[in-house]
PDB file of N, CA and C in Angstrom:
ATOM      1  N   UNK A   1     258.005 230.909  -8.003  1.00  0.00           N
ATOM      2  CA  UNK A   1     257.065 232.014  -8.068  1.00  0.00           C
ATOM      3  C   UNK A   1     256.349 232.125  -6.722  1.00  0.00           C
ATOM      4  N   UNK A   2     256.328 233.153  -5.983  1.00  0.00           N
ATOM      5  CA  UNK A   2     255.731 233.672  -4.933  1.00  0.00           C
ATOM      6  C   UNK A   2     253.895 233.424  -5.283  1.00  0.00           C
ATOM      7  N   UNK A   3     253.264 232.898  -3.931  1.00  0.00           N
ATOM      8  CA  UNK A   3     251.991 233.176  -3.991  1.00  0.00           C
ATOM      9  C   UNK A   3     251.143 234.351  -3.901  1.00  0.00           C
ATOM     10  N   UNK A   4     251.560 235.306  -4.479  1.00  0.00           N
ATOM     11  CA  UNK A   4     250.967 236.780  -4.490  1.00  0.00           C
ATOM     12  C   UNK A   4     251.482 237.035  -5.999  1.00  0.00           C
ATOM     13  N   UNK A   5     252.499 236.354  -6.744  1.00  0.00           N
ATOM     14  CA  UNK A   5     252.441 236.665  -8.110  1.00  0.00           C
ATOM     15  C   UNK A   5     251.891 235.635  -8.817  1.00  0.00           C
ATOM     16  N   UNK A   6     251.592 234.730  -8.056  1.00  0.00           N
ATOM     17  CA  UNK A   6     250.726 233.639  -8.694  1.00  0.00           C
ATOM     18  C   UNK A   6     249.344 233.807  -8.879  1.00  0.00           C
ATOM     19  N   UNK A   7     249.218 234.923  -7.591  1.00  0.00           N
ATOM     20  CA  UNK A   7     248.135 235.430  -7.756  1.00  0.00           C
ATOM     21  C   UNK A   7     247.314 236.044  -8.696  1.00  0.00           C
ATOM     22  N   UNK A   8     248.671 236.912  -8.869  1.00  0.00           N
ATOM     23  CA  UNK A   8     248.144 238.140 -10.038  1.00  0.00           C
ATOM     24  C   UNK A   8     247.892 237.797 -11.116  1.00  0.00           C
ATOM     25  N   UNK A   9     249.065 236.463 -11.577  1.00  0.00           N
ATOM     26  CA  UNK A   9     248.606 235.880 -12.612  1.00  0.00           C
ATOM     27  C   UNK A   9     247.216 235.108 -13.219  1.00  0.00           C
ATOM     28  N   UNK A  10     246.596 235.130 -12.060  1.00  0.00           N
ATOM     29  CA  UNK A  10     245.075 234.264 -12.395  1.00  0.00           C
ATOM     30  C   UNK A  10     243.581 235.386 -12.055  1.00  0.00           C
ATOM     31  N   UNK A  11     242.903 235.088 -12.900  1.00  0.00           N
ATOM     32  CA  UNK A  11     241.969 236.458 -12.335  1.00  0.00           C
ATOM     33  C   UNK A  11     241.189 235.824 -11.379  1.00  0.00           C
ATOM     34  N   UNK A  12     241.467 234.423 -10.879  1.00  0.00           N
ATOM     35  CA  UNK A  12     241.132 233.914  -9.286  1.00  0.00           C
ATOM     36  C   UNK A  12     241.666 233.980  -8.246  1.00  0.00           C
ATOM     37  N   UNK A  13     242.069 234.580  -7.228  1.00  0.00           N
ATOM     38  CA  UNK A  13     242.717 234.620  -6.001  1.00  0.00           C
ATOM     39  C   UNK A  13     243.304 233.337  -5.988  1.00  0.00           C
ATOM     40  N   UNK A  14     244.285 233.112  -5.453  1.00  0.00           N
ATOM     41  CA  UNK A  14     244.559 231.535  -5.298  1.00  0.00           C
ATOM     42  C   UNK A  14     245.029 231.408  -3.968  1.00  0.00           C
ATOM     43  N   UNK A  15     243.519 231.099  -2.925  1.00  0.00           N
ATOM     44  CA  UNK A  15     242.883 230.937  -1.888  1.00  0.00           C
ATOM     45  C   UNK A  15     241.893 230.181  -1.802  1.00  0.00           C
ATOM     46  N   UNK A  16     241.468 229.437  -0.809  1.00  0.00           N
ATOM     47  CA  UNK A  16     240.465 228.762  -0.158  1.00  0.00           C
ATOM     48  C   UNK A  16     238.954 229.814   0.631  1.00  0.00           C
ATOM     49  N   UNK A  17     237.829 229.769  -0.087  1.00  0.00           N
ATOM     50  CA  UNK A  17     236.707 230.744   0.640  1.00  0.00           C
ATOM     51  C   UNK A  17     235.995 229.533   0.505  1.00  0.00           C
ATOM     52  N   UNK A  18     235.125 229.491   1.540  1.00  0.00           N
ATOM     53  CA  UNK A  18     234.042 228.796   1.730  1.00  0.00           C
ATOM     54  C   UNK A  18     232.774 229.774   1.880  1.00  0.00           C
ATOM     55  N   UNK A  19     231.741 229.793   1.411  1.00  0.00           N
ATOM     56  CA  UNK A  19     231.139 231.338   1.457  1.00  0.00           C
ATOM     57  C   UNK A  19     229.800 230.381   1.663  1.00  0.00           C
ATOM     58  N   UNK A  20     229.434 228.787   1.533  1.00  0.00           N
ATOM     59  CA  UNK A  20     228.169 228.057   1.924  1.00  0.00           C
ATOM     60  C   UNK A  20     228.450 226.533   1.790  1.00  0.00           C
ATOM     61  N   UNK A  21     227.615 226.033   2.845  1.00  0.00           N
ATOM     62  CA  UNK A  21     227.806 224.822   3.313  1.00  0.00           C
ATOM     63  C   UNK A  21     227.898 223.615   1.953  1.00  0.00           C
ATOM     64  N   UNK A  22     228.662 223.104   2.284  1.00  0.00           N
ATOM     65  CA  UNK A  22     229.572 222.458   0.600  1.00  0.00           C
ATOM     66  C   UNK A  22     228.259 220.679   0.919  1.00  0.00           C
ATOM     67  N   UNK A  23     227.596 220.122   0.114  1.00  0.00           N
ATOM     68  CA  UNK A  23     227.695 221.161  -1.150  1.00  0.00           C
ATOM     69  C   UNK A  23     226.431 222.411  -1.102  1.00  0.00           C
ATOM     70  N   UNK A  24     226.389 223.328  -1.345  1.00  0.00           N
ATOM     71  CA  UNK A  24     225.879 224.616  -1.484  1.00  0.00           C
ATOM     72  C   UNK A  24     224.143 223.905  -2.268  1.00  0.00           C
ATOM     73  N   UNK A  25     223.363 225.464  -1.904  1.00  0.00           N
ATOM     74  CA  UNK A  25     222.266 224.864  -2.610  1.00  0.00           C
ATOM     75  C   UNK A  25     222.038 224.704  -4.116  1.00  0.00           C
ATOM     76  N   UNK A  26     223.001 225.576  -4.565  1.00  0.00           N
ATOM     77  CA  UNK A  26     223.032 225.362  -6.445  1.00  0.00           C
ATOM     78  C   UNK A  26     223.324 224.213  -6.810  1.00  0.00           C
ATOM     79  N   UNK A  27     224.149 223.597  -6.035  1.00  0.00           N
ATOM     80  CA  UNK A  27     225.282 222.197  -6.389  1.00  0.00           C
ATOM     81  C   UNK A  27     224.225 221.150  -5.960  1.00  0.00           C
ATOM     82  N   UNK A  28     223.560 221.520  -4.696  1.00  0.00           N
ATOM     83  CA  UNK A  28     221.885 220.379  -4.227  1.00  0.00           C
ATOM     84  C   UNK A  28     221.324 220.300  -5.287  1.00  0.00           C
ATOM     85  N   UNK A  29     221.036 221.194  -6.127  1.00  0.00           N
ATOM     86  CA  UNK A  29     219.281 221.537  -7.035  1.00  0.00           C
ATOM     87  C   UNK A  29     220.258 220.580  -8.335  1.00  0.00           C
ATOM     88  N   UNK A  30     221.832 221.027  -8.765  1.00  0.00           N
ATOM     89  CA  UNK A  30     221.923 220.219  -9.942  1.00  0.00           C
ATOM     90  C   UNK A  30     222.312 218.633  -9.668  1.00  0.00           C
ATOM     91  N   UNK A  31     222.603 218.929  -8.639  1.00  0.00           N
ATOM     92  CA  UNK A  31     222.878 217.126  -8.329  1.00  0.00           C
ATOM     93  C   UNK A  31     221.593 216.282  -8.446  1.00  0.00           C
ATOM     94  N   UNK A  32     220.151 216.973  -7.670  1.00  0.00           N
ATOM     95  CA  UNK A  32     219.066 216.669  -7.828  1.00  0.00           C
ATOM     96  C   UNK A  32     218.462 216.453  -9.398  1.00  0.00           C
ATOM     97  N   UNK A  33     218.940 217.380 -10.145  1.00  0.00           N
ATOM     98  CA  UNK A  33     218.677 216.528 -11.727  1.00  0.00           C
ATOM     99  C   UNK A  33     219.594 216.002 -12.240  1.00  0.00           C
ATOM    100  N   UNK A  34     221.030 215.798 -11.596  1.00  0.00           N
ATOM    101  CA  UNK A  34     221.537 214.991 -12.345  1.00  0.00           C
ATOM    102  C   UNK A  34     220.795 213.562 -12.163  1.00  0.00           C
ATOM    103  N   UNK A  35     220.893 213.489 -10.984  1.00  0.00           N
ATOM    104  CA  UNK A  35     220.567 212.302 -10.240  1.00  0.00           C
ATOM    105  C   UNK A  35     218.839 211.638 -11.185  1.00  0.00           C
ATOM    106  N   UNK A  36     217.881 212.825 -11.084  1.00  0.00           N
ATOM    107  CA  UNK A  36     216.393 212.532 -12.584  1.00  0.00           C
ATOM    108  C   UNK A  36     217.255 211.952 -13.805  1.00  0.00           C
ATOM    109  N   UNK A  37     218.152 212.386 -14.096  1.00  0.00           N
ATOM    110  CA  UNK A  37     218.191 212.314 -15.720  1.00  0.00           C
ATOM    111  C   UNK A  37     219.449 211.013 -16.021  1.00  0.00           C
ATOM    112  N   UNK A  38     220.068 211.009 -15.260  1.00  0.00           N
ATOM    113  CA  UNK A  38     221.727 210.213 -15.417  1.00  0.00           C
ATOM    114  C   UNK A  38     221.654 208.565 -14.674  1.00  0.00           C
ATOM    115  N   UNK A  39     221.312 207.550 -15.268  1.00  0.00           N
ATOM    116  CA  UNK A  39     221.196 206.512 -15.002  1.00  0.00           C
ATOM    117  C   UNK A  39     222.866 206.141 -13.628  1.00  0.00           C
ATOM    118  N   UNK A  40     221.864 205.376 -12.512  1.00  0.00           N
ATOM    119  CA  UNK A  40     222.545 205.118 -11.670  1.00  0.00           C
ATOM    120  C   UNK A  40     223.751 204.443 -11.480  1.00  0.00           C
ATOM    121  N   UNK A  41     224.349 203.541 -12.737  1.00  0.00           N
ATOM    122  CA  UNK A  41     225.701 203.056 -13.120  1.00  0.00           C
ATOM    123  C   UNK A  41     226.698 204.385 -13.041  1.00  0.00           C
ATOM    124  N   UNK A  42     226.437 205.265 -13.106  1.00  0.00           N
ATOM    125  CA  UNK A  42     227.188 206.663 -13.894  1.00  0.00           C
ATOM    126  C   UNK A  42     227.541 207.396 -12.410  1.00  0.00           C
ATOM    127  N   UNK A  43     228.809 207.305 -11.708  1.00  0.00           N
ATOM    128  CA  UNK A  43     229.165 207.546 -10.738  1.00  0.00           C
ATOM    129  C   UNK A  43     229.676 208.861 -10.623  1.00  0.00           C
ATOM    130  N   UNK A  44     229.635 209.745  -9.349  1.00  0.00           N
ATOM    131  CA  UNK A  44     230.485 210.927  -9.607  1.00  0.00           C
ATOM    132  C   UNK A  44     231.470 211.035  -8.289  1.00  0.00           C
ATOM    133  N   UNK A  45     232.143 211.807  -7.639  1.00  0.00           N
ATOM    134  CA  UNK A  45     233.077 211.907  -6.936  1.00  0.00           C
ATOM    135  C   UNK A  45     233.278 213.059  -5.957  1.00  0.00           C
ATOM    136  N   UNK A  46     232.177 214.177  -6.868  1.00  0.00           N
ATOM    137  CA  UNK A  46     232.227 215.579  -6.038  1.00  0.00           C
ATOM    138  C   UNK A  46     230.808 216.055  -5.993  1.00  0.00           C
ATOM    139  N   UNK A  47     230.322 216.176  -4.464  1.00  0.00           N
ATOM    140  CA  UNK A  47     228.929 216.835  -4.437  1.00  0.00           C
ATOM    141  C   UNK A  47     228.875 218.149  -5.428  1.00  0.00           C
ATOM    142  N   UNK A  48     229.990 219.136  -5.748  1.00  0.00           N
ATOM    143  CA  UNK A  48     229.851 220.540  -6.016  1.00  0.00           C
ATOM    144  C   UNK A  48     229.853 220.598  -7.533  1.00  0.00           C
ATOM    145  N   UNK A  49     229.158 220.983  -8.193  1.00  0.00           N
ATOM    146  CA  UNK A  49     229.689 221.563  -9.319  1.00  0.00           C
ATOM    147  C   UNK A  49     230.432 222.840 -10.022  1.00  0.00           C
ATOM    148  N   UNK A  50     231.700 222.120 -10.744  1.00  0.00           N
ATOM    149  CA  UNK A  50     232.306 223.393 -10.410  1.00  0.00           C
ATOM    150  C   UNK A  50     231.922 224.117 -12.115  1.00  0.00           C
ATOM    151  N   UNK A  51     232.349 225.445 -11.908  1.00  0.00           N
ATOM    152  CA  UNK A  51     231.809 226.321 -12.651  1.00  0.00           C
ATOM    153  C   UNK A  51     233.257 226.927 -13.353  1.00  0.00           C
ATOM    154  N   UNK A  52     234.155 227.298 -12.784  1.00  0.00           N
ATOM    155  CA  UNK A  52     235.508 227.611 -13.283  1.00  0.00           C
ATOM    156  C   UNK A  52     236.421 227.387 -12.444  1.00  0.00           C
ATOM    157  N   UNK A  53     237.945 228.050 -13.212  1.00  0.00           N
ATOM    158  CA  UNK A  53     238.921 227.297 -12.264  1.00  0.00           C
ATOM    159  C   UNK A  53     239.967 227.757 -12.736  1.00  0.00           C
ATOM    160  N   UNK A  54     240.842 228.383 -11.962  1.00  0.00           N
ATOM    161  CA  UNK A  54     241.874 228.916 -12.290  1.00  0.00           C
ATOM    162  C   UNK A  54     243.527 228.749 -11.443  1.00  0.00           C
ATOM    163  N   UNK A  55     244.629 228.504 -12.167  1.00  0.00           N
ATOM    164  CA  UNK A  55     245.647 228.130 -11.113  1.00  0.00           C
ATOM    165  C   UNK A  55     245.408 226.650  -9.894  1.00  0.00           C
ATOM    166  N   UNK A  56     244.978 226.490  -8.504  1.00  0.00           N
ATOM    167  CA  UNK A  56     244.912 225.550  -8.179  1.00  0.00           C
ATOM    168  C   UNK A  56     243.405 225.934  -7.748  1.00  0.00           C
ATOM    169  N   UNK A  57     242.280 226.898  -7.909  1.00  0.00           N
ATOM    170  CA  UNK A  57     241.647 226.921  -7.505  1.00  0.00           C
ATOM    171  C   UNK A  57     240.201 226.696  -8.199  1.00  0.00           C
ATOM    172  N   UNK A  58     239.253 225.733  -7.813  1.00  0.00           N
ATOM    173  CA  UNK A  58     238.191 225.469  -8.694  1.00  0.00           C
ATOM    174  C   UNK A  58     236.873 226.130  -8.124  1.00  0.00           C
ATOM    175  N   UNK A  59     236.024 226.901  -8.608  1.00  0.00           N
ATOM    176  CA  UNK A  59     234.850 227.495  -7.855  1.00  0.00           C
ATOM    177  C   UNK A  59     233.580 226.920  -8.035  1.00  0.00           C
ATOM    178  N   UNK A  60     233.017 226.214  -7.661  1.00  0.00           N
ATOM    179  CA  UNK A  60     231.900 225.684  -7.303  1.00  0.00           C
ATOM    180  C   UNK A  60     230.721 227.196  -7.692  1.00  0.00           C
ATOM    181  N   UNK A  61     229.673 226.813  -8.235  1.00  0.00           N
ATOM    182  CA  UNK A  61     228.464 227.266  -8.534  1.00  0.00           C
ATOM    183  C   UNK A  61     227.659 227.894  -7.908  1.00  0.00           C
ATOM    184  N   UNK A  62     228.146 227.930  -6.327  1.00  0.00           N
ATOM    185  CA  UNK A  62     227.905 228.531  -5.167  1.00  0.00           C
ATOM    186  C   UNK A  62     228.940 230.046  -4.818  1.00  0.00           C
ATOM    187  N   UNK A  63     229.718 229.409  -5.339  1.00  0.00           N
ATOM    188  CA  UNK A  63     230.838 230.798  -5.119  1.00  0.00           C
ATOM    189  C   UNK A  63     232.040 229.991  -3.850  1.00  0.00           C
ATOM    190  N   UNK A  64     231.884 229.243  -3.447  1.00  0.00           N
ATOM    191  CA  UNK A  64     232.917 228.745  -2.839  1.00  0.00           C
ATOM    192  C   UNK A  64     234.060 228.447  -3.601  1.00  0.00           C
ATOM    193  N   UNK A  65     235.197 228.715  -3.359  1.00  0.00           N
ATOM    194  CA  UNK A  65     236.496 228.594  -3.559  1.00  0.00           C
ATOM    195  C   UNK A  65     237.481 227.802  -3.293  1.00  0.00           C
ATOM    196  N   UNK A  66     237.925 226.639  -4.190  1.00  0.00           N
ATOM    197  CA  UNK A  66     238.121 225.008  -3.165  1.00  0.00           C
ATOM    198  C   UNK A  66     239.562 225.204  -3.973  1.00  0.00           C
ATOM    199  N   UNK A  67     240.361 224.054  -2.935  1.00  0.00           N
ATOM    200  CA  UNK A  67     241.612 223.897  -3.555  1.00  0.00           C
ATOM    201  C   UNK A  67     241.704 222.886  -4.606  1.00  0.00           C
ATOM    202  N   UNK A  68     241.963 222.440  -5.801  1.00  0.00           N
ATOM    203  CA  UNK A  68     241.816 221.380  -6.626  1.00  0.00           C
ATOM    204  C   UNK A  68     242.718 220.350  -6.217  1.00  0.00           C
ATOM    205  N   UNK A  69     242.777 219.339  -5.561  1.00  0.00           N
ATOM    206  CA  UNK A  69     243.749 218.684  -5.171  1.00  0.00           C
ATOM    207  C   UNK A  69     243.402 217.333  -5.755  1.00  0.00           C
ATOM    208  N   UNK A  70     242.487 217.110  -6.894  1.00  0.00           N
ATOM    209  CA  UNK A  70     242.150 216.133  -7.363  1.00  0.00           C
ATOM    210  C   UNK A  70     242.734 216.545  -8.997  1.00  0.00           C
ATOM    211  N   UNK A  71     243.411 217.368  -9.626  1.00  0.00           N
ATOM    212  CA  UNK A  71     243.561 217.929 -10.902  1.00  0.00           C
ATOM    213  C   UNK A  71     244.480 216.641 -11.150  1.00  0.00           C
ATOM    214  N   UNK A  72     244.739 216.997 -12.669  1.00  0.00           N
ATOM    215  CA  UNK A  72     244.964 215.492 -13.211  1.00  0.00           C
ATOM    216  C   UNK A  72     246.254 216.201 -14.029  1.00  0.00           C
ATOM    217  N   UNK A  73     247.483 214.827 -14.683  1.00  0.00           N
ATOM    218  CA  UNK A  73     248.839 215.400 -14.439  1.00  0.00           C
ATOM    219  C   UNK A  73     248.881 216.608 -15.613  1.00  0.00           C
ATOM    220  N   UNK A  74     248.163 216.926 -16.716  1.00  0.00           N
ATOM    221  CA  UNK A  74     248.739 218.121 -17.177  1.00  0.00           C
ATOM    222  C   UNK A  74     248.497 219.340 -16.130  1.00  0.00           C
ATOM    223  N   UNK A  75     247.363 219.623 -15.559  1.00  0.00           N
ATOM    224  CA  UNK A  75     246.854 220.706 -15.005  1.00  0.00           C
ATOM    225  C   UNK A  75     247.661 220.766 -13.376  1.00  0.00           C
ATOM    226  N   UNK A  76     248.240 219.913 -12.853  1.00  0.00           N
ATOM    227  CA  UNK A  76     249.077 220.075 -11.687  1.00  0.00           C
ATOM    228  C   UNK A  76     250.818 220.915 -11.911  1.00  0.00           C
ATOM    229  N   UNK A  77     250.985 220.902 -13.510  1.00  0.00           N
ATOM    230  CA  UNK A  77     252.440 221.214 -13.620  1.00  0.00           C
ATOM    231  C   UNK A  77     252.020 222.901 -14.238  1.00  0.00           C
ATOM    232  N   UNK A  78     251.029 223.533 -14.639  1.00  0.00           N
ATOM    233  CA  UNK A  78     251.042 224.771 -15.301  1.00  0.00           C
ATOM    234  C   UNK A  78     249.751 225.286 -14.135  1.00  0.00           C
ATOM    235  N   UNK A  79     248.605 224.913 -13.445  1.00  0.00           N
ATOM    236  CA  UNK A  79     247.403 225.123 -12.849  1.00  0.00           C
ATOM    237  C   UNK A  79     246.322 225.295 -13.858  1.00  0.00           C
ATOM    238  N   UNK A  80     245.321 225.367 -13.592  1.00  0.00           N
ATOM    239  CA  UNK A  80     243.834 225.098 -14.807  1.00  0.00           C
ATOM    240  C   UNK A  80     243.763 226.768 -15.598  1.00  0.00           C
ATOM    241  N   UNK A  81     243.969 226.929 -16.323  1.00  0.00           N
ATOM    242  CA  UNK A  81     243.724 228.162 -17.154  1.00  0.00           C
ATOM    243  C   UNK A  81     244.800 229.028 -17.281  1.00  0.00           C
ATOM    244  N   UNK A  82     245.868 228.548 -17.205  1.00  0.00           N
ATOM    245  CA  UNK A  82     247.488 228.889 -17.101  1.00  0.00           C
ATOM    246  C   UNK A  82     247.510 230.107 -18.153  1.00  0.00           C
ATOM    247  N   UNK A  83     247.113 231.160 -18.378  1.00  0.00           N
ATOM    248  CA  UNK A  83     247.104 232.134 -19.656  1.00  0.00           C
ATOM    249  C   UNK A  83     248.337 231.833 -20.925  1.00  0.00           C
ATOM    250  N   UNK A  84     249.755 231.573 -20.363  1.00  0.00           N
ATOM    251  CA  UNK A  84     250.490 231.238 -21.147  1.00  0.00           C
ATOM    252  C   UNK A  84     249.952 230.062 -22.113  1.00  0.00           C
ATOM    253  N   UNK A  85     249.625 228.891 -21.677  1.00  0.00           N
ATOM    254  CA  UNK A  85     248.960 227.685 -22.419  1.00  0.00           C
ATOM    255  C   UNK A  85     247.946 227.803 -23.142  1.00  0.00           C
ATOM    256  N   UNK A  86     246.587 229.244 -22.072  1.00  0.00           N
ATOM    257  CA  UNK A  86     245.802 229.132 -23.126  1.00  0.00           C
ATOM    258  C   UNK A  86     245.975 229.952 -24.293  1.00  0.00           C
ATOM    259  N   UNK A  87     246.667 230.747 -23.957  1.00  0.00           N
ATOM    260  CA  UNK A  87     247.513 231.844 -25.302  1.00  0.00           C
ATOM    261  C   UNK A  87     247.627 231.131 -26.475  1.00  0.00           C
ATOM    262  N   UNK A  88     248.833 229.543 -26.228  1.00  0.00           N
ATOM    263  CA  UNK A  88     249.762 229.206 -27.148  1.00  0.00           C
ATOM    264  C   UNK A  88     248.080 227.679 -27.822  1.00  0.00           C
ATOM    265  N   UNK A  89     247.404 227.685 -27.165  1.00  0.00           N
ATOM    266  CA  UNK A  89     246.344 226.811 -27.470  1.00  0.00           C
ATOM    267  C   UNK A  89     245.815 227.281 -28.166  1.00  0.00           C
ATOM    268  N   UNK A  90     245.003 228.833 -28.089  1.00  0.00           N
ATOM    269  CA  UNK A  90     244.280 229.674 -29.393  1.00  0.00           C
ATOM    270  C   UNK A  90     245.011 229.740 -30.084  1.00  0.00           C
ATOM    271  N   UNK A  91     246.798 229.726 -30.018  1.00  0.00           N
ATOM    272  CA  UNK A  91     247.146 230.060 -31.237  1.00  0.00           C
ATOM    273  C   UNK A  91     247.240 228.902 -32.153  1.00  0.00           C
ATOM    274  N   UNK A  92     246.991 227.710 -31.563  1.00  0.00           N
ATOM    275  CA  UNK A  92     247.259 226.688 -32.070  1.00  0.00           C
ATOM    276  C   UNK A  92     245.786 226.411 -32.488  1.00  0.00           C
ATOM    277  N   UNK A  93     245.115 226.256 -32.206  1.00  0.00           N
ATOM    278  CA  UNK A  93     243.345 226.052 -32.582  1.00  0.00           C
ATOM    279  C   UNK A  93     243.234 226.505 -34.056  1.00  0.00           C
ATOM    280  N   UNK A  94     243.869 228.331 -33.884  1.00  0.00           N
ATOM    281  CA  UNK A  94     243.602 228.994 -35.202  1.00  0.00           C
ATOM    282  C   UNK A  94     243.766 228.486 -36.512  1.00  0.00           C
ATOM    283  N   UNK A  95     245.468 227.595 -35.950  1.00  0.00           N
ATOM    284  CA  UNK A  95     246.434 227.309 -37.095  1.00  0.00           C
ATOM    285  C   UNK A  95     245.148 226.034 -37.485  1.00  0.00           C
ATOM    286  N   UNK A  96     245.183 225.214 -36.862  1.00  0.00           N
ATOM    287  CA  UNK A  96     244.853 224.086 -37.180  1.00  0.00           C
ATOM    288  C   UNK A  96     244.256 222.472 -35.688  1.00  0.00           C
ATOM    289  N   UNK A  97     243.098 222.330 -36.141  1.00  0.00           N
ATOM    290  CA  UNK A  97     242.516 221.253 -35.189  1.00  0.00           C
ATOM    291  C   UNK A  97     242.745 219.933 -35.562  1.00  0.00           C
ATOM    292  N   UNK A  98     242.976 218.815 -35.076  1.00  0.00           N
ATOM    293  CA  UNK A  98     242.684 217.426 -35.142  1.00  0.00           C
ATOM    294  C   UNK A  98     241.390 217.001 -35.263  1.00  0.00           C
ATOM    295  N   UNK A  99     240.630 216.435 -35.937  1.00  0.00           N
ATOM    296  CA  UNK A  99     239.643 215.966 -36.233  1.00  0.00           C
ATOM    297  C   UNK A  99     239.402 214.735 -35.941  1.00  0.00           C
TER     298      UNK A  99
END
């Protein structure tokens, strides 16, 4: 699949924007309460918080546009919000959940 129909397929561009200095000030202010509220054993890995994410691209809370190169092995073989998967997932939710 071409990266311009990969495109189309995600209602995220699947591109790299940097639009503020990473991490951004939204991602400062929640790191700043994570950091009040979340006992210091409790480690994290990414200044940004991301907000959504589509195909390989995850968007930070700032509006920056990062490549996910940390996604984990289901989400590297379909990308994060793959419409086909989440299609066949609602349809599967409907039928029936695991408890």
């Amino acid at each position: 699949m071409s990266l311009s129909a990969l495109s189309q397929e995600f209602d995220i561009p699947q591109e790299r924007r940097v639009v503020t200095a990473i991490p951004g000030p939204k991602s400062d202010a929640l790191m700043q309460r994570r950091t009040d509220a979340v006992a210091r054993g409790v480690g994290t890995t990414l200044p940004v918080f991301i907000e959504r994410a589509a195909g390989g691209i995850l968007v930070d809370v700032d509006g920056n546009h990062l490549i996910d190169l940390g996604s984990g092995i289901a989400v590297t073989s379909v990308g994060n919000a793959n419409p086909e998967v989440v299609s066949r997932v609602q349809d599967q939710v409907a039928l029936f959940t695991h408890t």
